[in-house]
C-alpha atoms as a PDB file:
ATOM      1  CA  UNK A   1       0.000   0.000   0.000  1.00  0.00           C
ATOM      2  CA  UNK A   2       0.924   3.415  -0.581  1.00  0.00           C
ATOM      3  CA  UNK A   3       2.745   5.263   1.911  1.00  0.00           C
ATOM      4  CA  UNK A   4       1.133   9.078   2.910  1.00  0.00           C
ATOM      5  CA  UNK A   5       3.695  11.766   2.639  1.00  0.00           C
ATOM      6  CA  UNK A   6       3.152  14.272   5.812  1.00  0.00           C
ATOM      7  CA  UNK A   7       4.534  17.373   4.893  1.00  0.00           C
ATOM      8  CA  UNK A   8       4.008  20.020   7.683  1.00  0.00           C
ATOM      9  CA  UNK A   9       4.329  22.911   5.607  1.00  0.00           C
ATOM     10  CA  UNK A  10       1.110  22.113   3.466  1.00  0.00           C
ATOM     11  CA  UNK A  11      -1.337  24.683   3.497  1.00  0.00           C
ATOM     12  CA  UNK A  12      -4.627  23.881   5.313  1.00  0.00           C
ATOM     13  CA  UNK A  13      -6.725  23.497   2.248  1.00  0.00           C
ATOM     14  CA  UNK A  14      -4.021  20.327   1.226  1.00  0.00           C
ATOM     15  CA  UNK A  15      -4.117  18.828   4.432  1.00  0.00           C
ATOM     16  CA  UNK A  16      -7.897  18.505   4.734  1.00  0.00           C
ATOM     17  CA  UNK A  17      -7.709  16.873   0.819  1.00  0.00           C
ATOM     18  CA  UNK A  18      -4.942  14.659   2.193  1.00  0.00           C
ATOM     19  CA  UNK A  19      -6.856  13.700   5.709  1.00  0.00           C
ATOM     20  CA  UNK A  20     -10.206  13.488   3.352  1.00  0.00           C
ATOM     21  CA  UNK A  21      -8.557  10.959   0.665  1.00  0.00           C
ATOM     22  CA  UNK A  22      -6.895   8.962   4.006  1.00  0.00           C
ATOM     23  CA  UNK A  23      -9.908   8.582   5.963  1.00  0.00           C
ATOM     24  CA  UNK A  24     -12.301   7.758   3.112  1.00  0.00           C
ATOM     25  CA  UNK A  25      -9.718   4.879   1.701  1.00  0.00           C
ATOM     26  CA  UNK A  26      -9.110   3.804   5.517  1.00  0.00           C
ATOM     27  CA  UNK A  27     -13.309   3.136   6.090  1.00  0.00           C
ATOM     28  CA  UNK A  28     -13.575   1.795   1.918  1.00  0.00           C
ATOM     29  CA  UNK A  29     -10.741  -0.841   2.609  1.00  0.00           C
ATOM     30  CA  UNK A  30     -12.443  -1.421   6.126  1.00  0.00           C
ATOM     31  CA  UNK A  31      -9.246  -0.409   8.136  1.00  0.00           C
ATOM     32  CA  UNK A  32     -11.846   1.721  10.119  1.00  0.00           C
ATOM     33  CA  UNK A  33     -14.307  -0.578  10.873  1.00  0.00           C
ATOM     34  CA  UNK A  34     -17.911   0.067  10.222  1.00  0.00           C
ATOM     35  CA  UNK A  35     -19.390   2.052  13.797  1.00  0.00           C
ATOM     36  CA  UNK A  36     -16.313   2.507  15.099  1.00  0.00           C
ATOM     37  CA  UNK A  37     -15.917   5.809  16.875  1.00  0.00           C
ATOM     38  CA  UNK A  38     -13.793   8.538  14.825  1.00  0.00           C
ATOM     39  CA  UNK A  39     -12.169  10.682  17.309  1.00  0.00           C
ATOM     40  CA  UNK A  40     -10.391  13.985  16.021  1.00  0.00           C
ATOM     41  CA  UNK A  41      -7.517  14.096  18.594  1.00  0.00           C
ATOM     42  CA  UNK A  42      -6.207  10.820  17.857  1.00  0.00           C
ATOM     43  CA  UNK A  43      -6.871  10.718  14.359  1.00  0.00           C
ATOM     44  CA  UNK A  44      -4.281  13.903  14.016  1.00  0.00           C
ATOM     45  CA  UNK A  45      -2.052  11.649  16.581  1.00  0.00           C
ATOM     46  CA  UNK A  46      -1.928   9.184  13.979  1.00  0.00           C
ATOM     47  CA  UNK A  47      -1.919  11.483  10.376  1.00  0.00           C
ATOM     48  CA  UNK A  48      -0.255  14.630  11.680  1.00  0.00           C
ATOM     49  CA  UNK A  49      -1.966  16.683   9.502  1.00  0.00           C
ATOM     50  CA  UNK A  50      -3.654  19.029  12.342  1.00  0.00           C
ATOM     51  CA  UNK A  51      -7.066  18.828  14.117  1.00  0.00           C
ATOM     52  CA  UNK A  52      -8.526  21.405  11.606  1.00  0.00           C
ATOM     53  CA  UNK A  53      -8.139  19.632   8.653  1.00  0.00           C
ATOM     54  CA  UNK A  54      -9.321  15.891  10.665  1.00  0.00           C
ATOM     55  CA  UNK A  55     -12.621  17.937  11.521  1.00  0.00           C
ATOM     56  CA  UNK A  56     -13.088  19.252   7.963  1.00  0.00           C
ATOM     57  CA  UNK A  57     -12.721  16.161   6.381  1.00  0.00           C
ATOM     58  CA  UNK A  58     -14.934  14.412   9.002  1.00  0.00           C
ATOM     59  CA  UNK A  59     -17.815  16.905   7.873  1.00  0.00           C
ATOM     60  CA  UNK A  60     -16.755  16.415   4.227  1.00  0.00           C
ATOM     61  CA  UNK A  61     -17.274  12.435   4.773  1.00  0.00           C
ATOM     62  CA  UNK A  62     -20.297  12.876   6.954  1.00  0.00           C
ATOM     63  CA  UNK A  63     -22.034  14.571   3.679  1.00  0.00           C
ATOM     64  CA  UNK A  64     -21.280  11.776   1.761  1.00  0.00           C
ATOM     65  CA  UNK A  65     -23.109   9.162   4.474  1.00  0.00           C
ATOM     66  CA  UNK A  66     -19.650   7.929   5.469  1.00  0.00           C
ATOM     67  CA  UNK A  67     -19.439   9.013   8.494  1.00  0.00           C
ATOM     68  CA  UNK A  68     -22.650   9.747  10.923  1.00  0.00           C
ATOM     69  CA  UNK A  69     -22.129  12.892  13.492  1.00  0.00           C
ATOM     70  CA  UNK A  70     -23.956  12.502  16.509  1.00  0.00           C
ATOM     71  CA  UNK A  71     -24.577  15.710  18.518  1.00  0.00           C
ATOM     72  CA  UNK A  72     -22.057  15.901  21.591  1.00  0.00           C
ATOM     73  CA  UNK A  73     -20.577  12.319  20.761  1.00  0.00           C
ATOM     74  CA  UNK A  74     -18.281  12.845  18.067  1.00  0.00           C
ATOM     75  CA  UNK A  75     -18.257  11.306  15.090  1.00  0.00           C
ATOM     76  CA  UNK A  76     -18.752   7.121  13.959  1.00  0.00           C
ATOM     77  CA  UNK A  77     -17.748   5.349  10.628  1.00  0.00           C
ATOM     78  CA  UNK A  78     -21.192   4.688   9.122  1.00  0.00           C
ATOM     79  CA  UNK A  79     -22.349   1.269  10.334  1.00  0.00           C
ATOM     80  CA  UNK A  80     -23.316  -1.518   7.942  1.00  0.00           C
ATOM     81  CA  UNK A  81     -26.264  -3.948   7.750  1.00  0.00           C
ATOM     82  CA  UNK A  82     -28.651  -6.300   6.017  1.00  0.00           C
ATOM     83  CA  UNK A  83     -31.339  -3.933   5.396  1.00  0.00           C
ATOM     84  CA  UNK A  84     -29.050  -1.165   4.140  1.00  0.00           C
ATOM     85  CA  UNK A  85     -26.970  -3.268   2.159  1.00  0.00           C
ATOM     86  CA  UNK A  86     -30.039  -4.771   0.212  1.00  0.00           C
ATOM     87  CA  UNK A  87     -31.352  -1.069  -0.089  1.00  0.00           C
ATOM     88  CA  UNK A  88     -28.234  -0.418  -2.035  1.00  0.00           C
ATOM     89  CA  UNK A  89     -28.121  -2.752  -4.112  1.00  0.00           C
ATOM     90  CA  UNK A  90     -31.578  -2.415  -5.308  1.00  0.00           C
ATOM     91  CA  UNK A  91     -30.805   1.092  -6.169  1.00  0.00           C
ATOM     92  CA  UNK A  92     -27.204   0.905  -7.837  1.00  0.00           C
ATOM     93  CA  UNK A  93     -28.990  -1.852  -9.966  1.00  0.00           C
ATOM     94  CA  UNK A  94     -31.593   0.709 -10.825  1.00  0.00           C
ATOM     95  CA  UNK A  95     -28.595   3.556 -11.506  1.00  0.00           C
ATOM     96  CA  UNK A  96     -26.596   0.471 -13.509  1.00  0.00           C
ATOM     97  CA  UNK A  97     -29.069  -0.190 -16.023  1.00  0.00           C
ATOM     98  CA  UNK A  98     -29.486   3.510 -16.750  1.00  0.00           C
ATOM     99  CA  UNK A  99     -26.327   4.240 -16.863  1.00  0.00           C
ATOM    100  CA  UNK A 100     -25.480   0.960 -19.338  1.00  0.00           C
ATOM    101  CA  UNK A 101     -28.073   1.570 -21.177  1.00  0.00           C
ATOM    102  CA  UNK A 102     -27.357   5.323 -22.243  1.00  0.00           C
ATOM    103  CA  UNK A 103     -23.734   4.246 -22.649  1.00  0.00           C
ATOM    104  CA  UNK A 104     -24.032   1.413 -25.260  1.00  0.00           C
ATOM    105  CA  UNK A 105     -26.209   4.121 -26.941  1.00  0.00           C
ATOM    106  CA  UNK A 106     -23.412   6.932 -26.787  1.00  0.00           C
ATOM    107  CA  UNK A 107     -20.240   5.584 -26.278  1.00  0.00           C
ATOM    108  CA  UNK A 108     -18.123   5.810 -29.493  1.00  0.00           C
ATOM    109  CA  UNK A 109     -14.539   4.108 -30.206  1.00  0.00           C
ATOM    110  CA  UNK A 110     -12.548   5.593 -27.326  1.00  0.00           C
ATOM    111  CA  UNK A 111     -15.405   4.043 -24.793  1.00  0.00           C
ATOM    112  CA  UNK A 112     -15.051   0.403 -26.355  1.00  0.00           C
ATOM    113  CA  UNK A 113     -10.897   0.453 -26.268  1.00  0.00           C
ATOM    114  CA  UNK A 114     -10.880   1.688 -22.560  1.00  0.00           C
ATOM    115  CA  UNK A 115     -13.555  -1.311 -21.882  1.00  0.00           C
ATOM    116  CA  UNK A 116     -11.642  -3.440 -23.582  1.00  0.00           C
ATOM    117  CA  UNK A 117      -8.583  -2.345 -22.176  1.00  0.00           C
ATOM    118  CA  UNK A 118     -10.046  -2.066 -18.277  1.00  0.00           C
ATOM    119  CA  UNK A 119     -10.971  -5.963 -18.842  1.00  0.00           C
ATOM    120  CA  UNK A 120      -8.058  -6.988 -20.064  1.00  0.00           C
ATOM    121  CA  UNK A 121      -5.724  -5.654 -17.058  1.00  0.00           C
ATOM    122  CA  UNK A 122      -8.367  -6.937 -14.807  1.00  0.00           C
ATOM    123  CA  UNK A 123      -7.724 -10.302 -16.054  1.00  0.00           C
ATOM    124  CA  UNK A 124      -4.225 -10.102 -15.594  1.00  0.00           C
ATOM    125  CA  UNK A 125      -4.846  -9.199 -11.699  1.00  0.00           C
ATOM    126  CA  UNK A 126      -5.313 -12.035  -8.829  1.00  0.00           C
ATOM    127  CA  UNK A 127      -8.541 -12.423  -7.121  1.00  0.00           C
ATOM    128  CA  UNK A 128      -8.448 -11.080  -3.741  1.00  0.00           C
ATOM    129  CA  UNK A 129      -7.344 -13.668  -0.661  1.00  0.00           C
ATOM    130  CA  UNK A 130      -7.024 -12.700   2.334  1.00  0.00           C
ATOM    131  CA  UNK A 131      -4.445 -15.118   3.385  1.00  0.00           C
ATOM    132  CA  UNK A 132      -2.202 -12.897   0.467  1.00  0.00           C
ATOM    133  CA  UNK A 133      -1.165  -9.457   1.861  1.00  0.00           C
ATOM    134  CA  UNK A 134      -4.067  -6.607   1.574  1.00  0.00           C
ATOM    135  CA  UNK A 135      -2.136  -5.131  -1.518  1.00  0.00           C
ATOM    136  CA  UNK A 136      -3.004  -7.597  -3.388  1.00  0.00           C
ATOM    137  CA  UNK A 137      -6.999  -6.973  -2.806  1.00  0.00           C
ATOM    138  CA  UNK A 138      -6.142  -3.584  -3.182  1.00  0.00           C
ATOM    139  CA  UNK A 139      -5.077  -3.966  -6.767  1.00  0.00           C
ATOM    140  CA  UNK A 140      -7.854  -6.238  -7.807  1.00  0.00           C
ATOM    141  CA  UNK A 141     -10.388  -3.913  -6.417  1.00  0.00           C
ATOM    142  CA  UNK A 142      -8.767  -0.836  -7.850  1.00  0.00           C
ATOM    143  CA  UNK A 143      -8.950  -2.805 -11.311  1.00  0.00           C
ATOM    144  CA  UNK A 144     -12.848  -3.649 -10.554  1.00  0.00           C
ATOM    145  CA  UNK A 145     -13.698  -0.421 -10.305  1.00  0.00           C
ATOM    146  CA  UNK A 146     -11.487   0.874 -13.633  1.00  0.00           C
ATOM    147  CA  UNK A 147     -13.887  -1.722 -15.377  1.00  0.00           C
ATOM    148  CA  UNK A 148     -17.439  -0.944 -13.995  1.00  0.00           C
ATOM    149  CA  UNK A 149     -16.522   2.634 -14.204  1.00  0.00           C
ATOM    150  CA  UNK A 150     -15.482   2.192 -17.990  1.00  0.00           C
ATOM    151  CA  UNK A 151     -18.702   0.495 -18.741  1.00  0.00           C
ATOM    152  CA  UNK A 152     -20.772   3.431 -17.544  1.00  0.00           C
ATOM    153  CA  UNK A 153     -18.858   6.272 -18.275  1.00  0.00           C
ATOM    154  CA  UNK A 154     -20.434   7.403 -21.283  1.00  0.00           C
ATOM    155  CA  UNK A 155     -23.596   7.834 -20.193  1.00  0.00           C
ATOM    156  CA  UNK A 156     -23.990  11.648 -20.926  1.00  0.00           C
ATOM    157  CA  UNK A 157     -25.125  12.238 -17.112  1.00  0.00           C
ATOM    158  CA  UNK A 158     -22.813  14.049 -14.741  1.00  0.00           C
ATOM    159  CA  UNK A 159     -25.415  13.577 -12.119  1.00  0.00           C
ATOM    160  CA  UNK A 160     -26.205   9.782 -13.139  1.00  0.00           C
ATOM    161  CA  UNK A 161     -22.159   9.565 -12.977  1.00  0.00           C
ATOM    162  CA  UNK A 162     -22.195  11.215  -9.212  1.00  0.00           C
ATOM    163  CA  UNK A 163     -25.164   8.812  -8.026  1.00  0.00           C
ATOM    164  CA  UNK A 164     -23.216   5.870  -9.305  1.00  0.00           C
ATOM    165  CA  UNK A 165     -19.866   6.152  -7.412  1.00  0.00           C
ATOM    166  CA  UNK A 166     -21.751   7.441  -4.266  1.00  0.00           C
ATOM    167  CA  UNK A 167     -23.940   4.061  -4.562  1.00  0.00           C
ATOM    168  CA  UNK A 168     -20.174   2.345  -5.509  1.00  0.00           C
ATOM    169  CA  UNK A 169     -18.419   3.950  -2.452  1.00  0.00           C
ATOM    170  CA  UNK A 170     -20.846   2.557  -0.128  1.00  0.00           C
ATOM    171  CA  UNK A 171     -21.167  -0.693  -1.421  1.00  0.00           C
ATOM    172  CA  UNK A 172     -17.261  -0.758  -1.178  1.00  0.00           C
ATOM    173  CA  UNK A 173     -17.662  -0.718   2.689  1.00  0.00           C
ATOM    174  CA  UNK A 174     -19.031  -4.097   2.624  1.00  0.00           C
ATOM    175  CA  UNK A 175     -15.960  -5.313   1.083  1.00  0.00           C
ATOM    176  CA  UNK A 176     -13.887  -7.497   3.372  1.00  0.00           C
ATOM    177  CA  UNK A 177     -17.544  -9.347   3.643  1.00  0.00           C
ATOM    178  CA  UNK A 178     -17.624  -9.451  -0.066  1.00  0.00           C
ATOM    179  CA  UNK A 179     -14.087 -10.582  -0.730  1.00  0.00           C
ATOM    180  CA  UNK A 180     -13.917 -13.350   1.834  1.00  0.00           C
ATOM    181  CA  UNK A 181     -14.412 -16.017  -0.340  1.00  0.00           C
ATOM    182  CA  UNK A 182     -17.345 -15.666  -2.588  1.00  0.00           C
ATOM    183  CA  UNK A 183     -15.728 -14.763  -5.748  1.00  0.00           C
ATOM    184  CA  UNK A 184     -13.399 -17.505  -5.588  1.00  0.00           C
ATOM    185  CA  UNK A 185     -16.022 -19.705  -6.407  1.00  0.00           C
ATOM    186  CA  UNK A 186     -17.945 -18.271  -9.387  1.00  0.00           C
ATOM    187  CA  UNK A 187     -16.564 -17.163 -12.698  1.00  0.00           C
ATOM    188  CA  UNK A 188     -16.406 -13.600 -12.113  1.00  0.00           C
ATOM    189  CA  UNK A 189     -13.824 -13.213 -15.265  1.00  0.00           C
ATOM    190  CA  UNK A 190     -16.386 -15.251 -17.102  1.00  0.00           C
ATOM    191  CA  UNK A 191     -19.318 -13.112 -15.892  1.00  0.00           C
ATOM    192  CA  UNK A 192     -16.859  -9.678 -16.845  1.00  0.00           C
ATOM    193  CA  UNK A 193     -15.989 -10.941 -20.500  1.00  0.00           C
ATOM    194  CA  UNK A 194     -19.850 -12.200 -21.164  1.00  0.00           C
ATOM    195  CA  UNK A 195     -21.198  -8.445 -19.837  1.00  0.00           C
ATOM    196  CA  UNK A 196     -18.312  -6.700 -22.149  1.00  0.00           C
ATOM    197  CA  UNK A 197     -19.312  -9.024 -25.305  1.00  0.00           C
ATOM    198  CA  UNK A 198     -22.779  -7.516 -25.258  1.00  0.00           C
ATOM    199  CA  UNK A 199     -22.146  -4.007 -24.543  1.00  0.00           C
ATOM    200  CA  UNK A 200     -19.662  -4.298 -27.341  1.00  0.00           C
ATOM    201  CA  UNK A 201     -22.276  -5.570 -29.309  1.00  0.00           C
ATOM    202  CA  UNK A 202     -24.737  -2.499 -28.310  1.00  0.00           C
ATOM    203  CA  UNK A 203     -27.007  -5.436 -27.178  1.00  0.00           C
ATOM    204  CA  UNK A 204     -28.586  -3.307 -24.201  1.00  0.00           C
ATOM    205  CA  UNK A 205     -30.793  -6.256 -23.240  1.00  0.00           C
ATOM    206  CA  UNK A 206     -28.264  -8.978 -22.916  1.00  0.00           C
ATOM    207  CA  UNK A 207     -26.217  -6.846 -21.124  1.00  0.00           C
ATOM    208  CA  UNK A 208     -28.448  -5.107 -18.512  1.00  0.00           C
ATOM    209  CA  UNK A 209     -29.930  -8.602 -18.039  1.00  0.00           C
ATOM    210  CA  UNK A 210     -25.969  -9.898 -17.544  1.00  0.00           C
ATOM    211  CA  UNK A 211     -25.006  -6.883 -15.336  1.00  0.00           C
ATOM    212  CA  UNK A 212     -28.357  -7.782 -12.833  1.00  0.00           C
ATOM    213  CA  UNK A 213     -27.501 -11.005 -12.284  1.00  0.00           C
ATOM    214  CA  UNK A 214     -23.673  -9.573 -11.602  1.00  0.00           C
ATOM    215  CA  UNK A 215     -24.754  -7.211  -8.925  1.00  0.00           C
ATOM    216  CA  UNK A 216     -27.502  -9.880  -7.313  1.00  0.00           C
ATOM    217  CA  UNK A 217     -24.881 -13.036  -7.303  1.00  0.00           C
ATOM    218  CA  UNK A 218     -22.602 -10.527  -5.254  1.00  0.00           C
ATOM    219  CA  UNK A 219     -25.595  -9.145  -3.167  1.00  0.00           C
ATOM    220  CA  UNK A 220     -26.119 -12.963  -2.530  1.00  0.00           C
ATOM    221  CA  UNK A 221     -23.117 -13.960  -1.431  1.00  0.00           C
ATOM    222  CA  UNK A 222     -22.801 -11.019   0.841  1.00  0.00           C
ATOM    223  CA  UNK A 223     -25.965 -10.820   2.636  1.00  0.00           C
ATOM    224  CA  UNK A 224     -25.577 -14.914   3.077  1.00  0.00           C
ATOM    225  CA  UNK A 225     -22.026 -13.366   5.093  1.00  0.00           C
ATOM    226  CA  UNK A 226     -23.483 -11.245   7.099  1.00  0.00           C
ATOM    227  CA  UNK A 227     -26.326 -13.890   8.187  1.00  0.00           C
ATOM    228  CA  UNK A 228     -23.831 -16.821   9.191  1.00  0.00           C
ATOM    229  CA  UNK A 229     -22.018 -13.847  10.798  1.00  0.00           C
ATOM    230  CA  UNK A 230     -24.772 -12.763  12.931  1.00  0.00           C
ATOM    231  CA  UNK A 231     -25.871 -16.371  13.922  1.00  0.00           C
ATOM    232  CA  UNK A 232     -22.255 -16.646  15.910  1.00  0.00           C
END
């Protein structure tokens, strides 16, 4: 994993970006688990960046639903469960097939060769195990978003763009759940390559059909997690 750079002299307005883009990866990757109390004086114990810049990015994240302020308690890393995981899933589906939908119907040349390209380097990259060091989930994540976010990107909708990667950011909190073992046993380069083939082949059907069952075989395998988990 990449090491963070502290450089004291920063001006405030790059520390905040630099405690933002630390604290969001820390609670995506699950390094700050989900509920677990955020407090500002040791989080600028452990970053150095000053408390002003901690708070500011704490307010920053709490807009985006990462974080939850409560009044005179501080701040908490959003919890997860059940109900709001299938809630989000429902709804990126919904913002998926939109988003597919008025790409295969925009994107031109440039669109297909980054597809094709995001696919191919995903191929090339390990699926996640945790008994390998976190890096390596790290990098097959990183690709799994290149190639989702290729897919939709030529949608024509800023705000349709912005709904997608809020709805992909939150799902990404579910995944050390996600990544502990369920994709090892289904085809998940098989299901990639069968979703590019249709959206290369502007077959909107095929592929919004292909995406669905994507995004439900994951919801699946997650929410089946998170039920063993909470029978222990």
């Amino acid at each position: 994993m990449q090491d963070f750079v502290i450089d004291g002299s920063s001006d405030p307005g790059s520390r905040t970006e630099r405690a933002y883009q630390r604290l969001r990866a820390e609670i995506l990757r699950g390094d700050l688990a989900p509920g677990e109390r955020l407090r500002a004086a040791d989080l600028e114990e452990r970053f150095g960046l000053g408390l002003t810049p901690i708070r500011e990015a704490l307010v920053r994240l709490d807009t985006e639903g990462l974080v939850l302020t409560e009044s005179n308690r501080g701040a908490r890393v959003r919890a997860t469960s059940v109900e709001e995981f299938t809630d989000l899933m429902k709804t990126r589906r919904a913002i998926e097939r939109l988003c597919l939908t008025e790409s295969i119907r925009l994107g031109d040349s440039k669109w297909e060769a980054e597809a094709i390209a995001s696919l191919h380097l995903l191929t090339r990259t390990a699926l996640p195990d945790f008994a390998n060091p976190r890096a390596m989930a790290s990098e097959w994540e990183s690709q799994h978003r290149r190639f989702h976010t290729a897919l939709v990107s030529a949608c024509g909708s800023e705000w349709l763009l912005r709904f997608w990667n809020q709805l992909v950011d939150h799902s990404e909190r579910y995944r050390k759940i996600r990544l502990h073992g369920p994709l090892n046993e289904r085809n998940v380069q098989g299901e990639h390559q069968a979703i590019l083939d249709a959206v290369l082949n502007r077959d909107v059907a095929t592929a919004i059909e292909l995406m669905d069952r994507h995004l439900s075989d994951t919801e699946s395998a997650v929410l089946s997690a998170m039920l063993e988990t909470s029978k222990r």
